[in-house]
PDB file of N, CA and C in Angstrom:
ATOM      1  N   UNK A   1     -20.013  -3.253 -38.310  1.00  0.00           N
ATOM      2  CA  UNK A   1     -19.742  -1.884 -38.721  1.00  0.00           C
ATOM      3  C   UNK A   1     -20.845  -0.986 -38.179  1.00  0.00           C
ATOM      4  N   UNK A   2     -20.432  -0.458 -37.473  1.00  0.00           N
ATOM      5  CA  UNK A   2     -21.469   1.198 -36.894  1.00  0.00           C
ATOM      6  C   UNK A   2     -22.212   1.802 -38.333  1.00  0.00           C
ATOM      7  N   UNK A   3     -23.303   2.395 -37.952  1.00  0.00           N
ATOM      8  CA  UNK A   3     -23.631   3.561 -39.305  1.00  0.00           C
ATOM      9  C   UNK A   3     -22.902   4.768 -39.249  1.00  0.00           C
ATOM     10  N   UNK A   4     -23.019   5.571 -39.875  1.00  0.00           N
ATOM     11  CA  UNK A   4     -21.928   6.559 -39.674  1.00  0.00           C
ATOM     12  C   UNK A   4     -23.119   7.556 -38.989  1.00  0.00           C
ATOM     13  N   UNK A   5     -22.744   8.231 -38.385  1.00  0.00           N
ATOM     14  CA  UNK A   5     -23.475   9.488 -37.297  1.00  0.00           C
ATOM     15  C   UNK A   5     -24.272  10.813 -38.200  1.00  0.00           C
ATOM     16  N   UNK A   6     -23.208  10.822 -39.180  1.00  0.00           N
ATOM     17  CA  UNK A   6     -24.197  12.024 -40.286  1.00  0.00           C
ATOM     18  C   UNK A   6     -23.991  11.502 -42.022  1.00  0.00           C
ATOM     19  N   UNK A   7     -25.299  11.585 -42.484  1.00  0.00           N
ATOM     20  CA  UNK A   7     -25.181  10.885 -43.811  1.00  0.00           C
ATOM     21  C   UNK A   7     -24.764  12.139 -44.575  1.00  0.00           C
ATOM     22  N   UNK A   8     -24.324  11.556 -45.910  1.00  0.00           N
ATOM     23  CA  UNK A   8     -23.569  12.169 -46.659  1.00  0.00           C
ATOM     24  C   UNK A   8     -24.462  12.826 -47.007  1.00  0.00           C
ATOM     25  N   UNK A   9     -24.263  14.887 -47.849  1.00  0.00           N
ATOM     26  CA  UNK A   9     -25.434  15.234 -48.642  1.00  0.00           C
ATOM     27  C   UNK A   9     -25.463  14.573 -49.929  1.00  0.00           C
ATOM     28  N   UNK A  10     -26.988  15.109 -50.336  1.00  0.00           N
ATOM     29  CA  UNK A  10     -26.831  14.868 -51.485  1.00  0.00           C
ATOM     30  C   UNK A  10     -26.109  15.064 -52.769  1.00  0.00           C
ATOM     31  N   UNK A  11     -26.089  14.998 -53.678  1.00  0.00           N
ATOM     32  CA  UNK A  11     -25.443  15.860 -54.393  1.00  0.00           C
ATOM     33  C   UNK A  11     -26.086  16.422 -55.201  1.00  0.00           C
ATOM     34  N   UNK A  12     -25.131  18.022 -55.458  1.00  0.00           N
ATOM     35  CA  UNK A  12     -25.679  19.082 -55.947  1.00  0.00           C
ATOM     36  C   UNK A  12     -26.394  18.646 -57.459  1.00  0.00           C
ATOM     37  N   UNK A  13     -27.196  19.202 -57.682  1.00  0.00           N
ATOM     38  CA  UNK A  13     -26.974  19.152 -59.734  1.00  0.00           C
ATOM     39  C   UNK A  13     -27.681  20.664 -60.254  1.00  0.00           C
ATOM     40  N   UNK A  14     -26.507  21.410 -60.074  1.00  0.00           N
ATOM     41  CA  UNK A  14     -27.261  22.631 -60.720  1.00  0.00           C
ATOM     42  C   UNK A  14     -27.786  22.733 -61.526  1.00  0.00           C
ATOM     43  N   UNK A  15     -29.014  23.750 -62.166  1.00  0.00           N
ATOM     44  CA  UNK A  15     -30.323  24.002 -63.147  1.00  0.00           C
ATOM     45  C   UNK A  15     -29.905  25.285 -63.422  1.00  0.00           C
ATOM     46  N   UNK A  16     -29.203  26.437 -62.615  1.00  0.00           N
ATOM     47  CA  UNK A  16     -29.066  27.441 -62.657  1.00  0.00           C
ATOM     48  C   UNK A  16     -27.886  28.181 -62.915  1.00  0.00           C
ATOM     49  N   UNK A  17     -27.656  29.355 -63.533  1.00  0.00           N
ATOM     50  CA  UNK A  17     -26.562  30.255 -63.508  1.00  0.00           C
ATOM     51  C   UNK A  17     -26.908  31.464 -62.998  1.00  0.00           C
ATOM     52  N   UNK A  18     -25.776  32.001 -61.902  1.00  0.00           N
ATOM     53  CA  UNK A  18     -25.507  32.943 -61.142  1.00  0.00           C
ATOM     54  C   UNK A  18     -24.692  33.631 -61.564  1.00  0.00           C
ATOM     55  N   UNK A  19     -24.199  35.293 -61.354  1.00  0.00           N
ATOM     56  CA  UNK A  19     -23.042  36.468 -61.633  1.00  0.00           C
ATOM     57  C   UNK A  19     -23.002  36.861 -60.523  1.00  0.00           C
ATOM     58  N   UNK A  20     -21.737  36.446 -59.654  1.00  0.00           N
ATOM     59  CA  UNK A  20     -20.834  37.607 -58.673  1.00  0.00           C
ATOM     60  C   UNK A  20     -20.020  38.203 -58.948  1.00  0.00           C
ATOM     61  N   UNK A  21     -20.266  39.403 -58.972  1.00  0.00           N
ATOM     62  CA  UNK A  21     -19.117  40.062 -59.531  1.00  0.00           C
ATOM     63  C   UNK A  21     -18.148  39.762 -61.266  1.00  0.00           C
ATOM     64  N   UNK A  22     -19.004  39.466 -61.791  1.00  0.00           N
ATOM     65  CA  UNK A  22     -18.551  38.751 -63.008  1.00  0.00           C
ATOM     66  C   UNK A  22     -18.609  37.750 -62.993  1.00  0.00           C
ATOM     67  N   UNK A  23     -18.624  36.737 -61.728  1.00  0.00           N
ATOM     68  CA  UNK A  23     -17.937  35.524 -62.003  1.00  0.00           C
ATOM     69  C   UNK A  23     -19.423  34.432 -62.327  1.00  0.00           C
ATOM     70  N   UNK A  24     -19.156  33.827 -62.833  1.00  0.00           N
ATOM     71  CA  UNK A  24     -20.504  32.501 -63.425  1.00  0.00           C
ATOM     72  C   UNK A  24     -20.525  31.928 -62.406  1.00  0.00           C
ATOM     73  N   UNK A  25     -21.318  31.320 -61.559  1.00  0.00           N
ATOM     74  CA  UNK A  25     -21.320  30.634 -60.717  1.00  0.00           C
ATOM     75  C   UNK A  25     -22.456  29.251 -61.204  1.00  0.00           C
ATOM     76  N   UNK A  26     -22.531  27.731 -60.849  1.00  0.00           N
ATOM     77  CA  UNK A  26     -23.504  27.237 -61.125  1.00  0.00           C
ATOM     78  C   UNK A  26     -24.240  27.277 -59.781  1.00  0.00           C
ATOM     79  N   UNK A  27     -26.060  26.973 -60.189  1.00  0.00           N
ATOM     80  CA  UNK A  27     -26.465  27.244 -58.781  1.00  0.00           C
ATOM     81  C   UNK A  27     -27.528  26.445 -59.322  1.00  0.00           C
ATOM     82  N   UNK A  28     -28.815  25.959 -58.004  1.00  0.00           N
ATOM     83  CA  UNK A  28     -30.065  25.173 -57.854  1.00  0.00           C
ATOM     84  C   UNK A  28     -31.220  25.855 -57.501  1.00  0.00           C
ATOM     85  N   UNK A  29     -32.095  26.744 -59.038  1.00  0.00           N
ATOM     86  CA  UNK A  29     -33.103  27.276 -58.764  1.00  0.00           C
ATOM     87  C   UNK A  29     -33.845  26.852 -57.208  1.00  0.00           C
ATOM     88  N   UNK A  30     -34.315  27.851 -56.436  1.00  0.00           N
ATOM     89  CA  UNK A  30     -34.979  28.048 -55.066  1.00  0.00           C
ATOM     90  C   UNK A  30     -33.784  27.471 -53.925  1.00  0.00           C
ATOM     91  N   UNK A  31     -32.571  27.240 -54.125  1.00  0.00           N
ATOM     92  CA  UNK A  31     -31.794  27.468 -53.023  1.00  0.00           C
ATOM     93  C   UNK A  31     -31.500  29.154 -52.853  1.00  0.00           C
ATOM     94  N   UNK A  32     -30.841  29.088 -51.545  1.00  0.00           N
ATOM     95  CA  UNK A  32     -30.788  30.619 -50.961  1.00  0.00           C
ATOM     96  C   UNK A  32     -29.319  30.949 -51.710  1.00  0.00           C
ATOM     97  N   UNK A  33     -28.934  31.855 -52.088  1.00  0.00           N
ATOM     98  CA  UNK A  33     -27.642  32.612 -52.478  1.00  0.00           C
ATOM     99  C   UNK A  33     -26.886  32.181 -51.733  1.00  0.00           C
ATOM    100  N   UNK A  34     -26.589  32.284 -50.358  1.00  0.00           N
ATOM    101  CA  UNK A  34     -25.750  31.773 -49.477  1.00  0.00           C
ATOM    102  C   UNK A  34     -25.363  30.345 -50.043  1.00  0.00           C
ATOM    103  N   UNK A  35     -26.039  29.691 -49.725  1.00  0.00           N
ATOM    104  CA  UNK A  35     -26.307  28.186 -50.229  1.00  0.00           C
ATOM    105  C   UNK A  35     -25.137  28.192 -51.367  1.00  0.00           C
ATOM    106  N   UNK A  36     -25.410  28.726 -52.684  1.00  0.00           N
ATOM    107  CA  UNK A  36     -25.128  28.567 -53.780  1.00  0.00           C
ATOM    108  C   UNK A  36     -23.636  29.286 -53.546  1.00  0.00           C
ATOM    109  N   UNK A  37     -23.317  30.505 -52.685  1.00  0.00           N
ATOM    110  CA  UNK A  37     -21.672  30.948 -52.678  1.00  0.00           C
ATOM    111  C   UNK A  37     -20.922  30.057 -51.638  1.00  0.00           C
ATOM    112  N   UNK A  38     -21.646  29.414 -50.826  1.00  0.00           N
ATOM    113  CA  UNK A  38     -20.428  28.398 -49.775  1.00  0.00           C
ATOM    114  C   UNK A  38     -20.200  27.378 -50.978  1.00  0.00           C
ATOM    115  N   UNK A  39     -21.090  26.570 -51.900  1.00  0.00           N
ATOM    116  CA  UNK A  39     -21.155  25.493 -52.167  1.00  0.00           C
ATOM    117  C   UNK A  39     -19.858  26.046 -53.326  1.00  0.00           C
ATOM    118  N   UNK A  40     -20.049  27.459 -53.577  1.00  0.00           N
ATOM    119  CA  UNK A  40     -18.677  27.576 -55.069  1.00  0.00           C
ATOM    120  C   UNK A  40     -17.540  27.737 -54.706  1.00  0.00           C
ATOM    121  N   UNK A  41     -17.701  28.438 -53.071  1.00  0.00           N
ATOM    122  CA  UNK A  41     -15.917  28.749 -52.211  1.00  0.00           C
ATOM    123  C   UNK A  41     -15.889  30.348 -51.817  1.00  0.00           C
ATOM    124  N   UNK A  42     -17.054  30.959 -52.085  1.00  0.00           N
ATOM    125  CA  UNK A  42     -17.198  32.333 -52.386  1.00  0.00           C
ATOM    126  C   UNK A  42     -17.617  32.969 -50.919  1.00  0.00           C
ATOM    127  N   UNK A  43     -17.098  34.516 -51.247  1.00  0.00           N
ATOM    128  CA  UNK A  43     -17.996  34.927 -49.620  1.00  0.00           C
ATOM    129  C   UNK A  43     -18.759  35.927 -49.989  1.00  0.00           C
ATOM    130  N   UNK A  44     -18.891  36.667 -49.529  1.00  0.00           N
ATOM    131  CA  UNK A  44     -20.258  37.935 -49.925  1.00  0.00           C
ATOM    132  C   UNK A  44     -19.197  39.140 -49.560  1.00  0.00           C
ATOM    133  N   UNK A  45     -17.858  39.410 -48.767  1.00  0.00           N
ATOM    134  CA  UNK A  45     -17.778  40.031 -48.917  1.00  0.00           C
ATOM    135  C   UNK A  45     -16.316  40.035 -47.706  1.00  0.00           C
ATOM    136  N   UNK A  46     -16.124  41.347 -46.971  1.00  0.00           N
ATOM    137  CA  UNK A  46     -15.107  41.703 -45.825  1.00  0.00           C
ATOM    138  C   UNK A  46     -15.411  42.243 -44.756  1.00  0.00           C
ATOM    139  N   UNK A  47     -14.912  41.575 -44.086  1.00  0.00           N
ATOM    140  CA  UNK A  47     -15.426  42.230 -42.274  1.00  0.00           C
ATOM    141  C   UNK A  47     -15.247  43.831 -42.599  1.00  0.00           C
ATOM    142  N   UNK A  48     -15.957  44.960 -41.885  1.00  0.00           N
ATOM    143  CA  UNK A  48     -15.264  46.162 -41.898  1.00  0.00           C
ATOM    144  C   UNK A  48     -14.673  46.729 -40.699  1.00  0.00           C
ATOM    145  N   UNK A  49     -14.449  45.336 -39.676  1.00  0.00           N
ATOM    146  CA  UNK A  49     -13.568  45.988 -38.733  1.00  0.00           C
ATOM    147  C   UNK A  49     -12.215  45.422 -39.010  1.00  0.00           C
ATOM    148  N   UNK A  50     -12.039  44.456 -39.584  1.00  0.00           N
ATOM    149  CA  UNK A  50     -10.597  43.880 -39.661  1.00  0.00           C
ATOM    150  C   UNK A  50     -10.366  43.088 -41.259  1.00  0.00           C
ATOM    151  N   UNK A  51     -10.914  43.279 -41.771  1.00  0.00           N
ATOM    152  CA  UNK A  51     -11.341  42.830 -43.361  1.00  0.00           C
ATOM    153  C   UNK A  51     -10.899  41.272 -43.721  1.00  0.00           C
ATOM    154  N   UNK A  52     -11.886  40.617 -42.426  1.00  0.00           N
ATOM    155  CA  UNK A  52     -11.239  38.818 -42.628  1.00  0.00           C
ATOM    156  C   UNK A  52     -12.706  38.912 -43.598  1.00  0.00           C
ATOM    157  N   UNK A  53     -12.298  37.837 -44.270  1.00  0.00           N
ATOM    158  CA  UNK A  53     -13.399  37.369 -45.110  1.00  0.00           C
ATOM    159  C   UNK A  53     -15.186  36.980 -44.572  1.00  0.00           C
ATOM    160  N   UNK A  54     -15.974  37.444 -45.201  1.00  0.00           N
ATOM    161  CA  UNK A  54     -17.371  37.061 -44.541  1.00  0.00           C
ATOM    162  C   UNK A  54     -18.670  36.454 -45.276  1.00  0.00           C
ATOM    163  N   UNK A  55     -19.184  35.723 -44.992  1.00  0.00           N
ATOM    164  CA  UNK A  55     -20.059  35.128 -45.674  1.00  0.00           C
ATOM    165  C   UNK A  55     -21.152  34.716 -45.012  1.00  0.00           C
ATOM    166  N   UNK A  56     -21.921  35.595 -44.251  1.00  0.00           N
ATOM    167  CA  UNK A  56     -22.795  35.169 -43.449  1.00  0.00           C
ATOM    168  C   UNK A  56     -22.735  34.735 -41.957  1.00  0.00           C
ATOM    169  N   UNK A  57     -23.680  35.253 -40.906  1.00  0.00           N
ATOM    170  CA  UNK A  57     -23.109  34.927 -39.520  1.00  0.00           C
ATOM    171  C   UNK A  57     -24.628  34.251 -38.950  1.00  0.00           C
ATOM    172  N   UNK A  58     -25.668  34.726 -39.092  1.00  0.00           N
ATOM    173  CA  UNK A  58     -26.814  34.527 -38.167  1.00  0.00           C
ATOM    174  C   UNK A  58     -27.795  33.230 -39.646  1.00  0.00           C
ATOM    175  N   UNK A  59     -27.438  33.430 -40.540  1.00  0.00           N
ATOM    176  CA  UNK A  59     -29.050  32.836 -41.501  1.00  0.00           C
ATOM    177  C   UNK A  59     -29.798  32.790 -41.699  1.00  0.00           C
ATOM    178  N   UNK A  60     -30.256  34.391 -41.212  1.00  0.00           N
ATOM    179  CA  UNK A  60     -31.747  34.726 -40.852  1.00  0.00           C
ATOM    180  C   UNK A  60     -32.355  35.224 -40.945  1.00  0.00           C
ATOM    181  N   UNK A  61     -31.097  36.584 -41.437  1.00  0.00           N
ATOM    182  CA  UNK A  61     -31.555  37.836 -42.150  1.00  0.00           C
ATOM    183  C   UNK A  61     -31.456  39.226 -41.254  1.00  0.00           C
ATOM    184  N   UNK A  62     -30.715  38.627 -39.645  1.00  0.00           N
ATOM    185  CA  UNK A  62     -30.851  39.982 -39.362  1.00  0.00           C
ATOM    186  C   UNK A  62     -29.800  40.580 -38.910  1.00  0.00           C
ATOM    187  N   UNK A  63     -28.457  39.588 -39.419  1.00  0.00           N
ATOM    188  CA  UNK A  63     -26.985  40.465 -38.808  1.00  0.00           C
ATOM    189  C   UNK A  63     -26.636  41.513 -40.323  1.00  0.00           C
ATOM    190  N   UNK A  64     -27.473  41.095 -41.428  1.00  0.00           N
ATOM    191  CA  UNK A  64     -26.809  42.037 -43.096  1.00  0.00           C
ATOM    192  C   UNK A  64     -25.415  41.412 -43.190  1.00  0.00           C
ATOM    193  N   UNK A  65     -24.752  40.557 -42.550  1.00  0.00           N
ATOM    194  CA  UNK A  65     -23.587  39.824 -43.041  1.00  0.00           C
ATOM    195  C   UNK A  65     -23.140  39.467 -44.233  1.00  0.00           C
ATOM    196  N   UNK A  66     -24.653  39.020 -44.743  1.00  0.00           N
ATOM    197  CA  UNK A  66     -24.409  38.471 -45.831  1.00  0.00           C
ATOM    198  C   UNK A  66     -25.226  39.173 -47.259  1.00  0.00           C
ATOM    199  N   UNK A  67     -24.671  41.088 -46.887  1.00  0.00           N
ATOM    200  CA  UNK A  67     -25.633  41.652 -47.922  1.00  0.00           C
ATOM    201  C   UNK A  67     -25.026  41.644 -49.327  1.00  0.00           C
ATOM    202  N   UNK A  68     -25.917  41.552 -50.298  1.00  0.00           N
ATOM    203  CA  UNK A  68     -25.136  41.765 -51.639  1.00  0.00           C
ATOM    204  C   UNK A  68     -26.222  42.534 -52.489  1.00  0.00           C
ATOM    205  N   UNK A  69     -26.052  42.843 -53.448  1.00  0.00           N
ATOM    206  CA  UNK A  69     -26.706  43.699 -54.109  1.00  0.00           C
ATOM    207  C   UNK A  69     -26.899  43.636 -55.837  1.00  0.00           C
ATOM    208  N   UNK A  70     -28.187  43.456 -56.507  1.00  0.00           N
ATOM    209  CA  UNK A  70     -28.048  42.686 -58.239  1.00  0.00           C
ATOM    210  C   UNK A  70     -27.961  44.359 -58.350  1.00  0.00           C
ATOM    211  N   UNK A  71     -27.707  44.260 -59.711  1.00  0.00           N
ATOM    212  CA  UNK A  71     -27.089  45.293 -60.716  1.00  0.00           C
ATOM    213  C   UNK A  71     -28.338  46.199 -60.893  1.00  0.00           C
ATOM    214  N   UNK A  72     -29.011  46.096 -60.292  1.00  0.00           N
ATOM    215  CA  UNK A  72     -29.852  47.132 -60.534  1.00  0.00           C
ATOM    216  C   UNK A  72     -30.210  47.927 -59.177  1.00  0.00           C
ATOM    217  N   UNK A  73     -29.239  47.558 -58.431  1.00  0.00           N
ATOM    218  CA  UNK A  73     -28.737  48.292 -57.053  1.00  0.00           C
ATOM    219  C   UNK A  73     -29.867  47.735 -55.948  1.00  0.00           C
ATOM    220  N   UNK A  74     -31.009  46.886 -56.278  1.00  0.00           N
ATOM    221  CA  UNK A  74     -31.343  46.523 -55.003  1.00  0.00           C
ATOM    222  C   UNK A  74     -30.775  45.811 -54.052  1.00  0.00           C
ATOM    223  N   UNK A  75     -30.785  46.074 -52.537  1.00  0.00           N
ATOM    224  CA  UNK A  75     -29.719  45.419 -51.993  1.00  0.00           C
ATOM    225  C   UNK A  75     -30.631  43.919 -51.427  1.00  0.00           C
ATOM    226  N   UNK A  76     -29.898  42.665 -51.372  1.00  0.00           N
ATOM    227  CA  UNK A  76     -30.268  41.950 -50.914  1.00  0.00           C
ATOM    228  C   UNK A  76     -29.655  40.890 -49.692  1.00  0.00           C
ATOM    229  N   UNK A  77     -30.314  40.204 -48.829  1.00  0.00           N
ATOM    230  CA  UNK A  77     -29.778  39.257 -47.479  1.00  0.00           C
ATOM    231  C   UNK A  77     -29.641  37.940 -48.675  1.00  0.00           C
ATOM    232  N   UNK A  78     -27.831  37.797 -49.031  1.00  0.00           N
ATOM    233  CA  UNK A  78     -28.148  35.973 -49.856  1.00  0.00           C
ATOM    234  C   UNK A  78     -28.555  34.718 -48.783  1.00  0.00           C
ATOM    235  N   UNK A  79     -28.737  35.081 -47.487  1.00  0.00           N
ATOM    236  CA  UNK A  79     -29.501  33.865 -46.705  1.00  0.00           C
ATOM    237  C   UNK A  79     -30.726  34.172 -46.780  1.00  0.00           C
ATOM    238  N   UNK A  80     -31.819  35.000 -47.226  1.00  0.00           N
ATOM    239  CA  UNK A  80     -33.295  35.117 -47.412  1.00  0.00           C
ATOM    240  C   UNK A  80     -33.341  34.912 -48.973  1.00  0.00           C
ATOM    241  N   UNK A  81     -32.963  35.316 -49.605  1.00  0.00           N
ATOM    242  CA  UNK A  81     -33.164  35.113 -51.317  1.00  0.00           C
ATOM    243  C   UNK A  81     -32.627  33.969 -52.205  1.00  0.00           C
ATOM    244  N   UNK A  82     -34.067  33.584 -52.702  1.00  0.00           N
ATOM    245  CA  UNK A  82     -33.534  32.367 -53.784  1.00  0.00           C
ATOM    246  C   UNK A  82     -32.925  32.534 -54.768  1.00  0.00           C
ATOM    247  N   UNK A  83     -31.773  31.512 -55.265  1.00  0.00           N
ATOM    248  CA  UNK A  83     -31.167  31.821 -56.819  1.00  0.00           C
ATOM    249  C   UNK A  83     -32.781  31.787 -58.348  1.00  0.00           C
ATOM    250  N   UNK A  84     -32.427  32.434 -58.790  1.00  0.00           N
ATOM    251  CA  UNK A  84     -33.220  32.752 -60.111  1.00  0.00           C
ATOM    252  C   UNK A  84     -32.428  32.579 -61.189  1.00  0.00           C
ATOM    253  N   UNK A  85     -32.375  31.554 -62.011  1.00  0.00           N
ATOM    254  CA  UNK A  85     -31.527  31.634 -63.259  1.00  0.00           C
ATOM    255  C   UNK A  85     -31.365  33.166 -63.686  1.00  0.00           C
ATOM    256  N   UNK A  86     -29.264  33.188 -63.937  1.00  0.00           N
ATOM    257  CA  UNK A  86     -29.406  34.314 -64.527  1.00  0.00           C
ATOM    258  C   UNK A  86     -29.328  35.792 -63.739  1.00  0.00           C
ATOM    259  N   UNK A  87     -29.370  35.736 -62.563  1.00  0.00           N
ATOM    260  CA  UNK A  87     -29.102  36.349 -61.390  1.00  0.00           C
ATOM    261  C   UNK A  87     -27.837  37.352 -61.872  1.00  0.00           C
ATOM    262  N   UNK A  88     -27.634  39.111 -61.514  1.00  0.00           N
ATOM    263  CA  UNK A  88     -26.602  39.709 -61.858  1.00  0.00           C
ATOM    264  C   UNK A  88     -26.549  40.097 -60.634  1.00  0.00           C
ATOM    265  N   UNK A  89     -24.857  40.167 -59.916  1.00  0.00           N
ATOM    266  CA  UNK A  89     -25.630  40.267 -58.549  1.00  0.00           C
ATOM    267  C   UNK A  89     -23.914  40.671 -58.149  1.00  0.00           C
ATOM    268  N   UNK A  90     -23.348  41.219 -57.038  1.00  0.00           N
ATOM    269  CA  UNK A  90     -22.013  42.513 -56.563  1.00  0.00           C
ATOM    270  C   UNK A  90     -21.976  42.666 -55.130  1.00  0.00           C
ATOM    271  N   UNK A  91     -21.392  42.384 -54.960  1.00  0.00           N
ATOM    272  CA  UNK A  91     -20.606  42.432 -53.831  1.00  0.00           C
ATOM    273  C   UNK A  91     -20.640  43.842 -53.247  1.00  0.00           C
ATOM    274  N   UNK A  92     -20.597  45.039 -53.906  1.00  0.00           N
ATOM    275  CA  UNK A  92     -20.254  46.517 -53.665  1.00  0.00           C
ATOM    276  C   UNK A  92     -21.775  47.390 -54.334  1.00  0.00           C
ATOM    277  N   UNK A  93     -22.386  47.859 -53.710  1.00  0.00           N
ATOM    278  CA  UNK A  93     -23.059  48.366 -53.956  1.00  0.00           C
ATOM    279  C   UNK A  93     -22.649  49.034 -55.714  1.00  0.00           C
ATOM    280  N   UNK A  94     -24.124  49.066 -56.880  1.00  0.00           N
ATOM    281  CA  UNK A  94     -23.254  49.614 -58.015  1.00  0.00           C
ATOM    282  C   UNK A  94     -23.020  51.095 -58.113  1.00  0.00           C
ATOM    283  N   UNK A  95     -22.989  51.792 -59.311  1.00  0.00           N
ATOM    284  CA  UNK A  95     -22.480  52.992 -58.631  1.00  0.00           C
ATOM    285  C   UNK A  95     -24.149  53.636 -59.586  1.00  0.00           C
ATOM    286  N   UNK A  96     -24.544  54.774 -59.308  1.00  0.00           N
ATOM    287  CA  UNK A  96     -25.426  55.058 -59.548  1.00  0.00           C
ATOM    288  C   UNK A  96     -25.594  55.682 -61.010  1.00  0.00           C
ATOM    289  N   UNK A  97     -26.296  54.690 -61.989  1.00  0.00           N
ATOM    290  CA  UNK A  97     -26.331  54.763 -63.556  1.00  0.00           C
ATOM    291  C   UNK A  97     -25.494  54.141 -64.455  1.00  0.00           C
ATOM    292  N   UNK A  98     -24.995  53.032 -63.118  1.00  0.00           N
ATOM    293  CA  UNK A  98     -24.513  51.900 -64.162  1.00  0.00           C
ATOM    294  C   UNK A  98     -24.639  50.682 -64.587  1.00  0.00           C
ATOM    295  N   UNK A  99     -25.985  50.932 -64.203  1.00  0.00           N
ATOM    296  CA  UNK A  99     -27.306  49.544 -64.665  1.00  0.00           C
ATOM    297  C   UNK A  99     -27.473  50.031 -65.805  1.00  0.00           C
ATOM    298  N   UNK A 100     -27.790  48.825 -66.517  1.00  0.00           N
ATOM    299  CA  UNK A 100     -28.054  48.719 -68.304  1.00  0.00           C
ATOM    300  C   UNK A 100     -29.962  49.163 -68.051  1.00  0.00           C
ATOM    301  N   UNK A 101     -30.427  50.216 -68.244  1.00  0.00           N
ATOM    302  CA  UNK A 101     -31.979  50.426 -68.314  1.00  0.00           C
ATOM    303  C   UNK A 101     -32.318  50.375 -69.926  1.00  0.00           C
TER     304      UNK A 101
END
């Protein structure tokens, strides 16, 4: 029997909870956001030339592909930023004064 060419990953065991857009996501304190929305099925968002689905293109931080933004309107790259338990975090920029201060 051959070895197989690529070993299996590991497996996940999330520590963490994430909010996209409402939704709970589980996630692994100090993985990248990206990380944590491929692994749930999720994308960050819609092309705006043809609105196919998008979730990141470069991983690097410098196409904004993959921008999203926590509820307190800072915008963030989910391929540069780690999950933080607890994370509130939107797809659409929020609208201005509708963060809980």
């Amino acid at each position: 029997m051959n070895p197989p060419l690529f070993r299996s990953a590991v497996a996940r065991q999330p520590d963490a909870i994430i909010y996209l857009d409402g939704i709970e996501m589980p996630a692994r304190s100090g993985e990248s956001l990206i990380t944590a929305l491929l692994a749930a099925g999720l994308m960050t968002g819609r092309s705006e030339f043809d609105g196919s689905p998008r979730c990141g293109f470069c991983l690097m931080g410098a196409c904004q592909d993959c921008t999203l933004w926590a509820i307190s309107g800072e915008r963030l790259r989910a391929c540069m930023t780690e999950v933080v338990d607890g994370m509130e975090l939107c797809r659409l920029p929020p609208e201005p004064g509708s963060q809980n201060e």
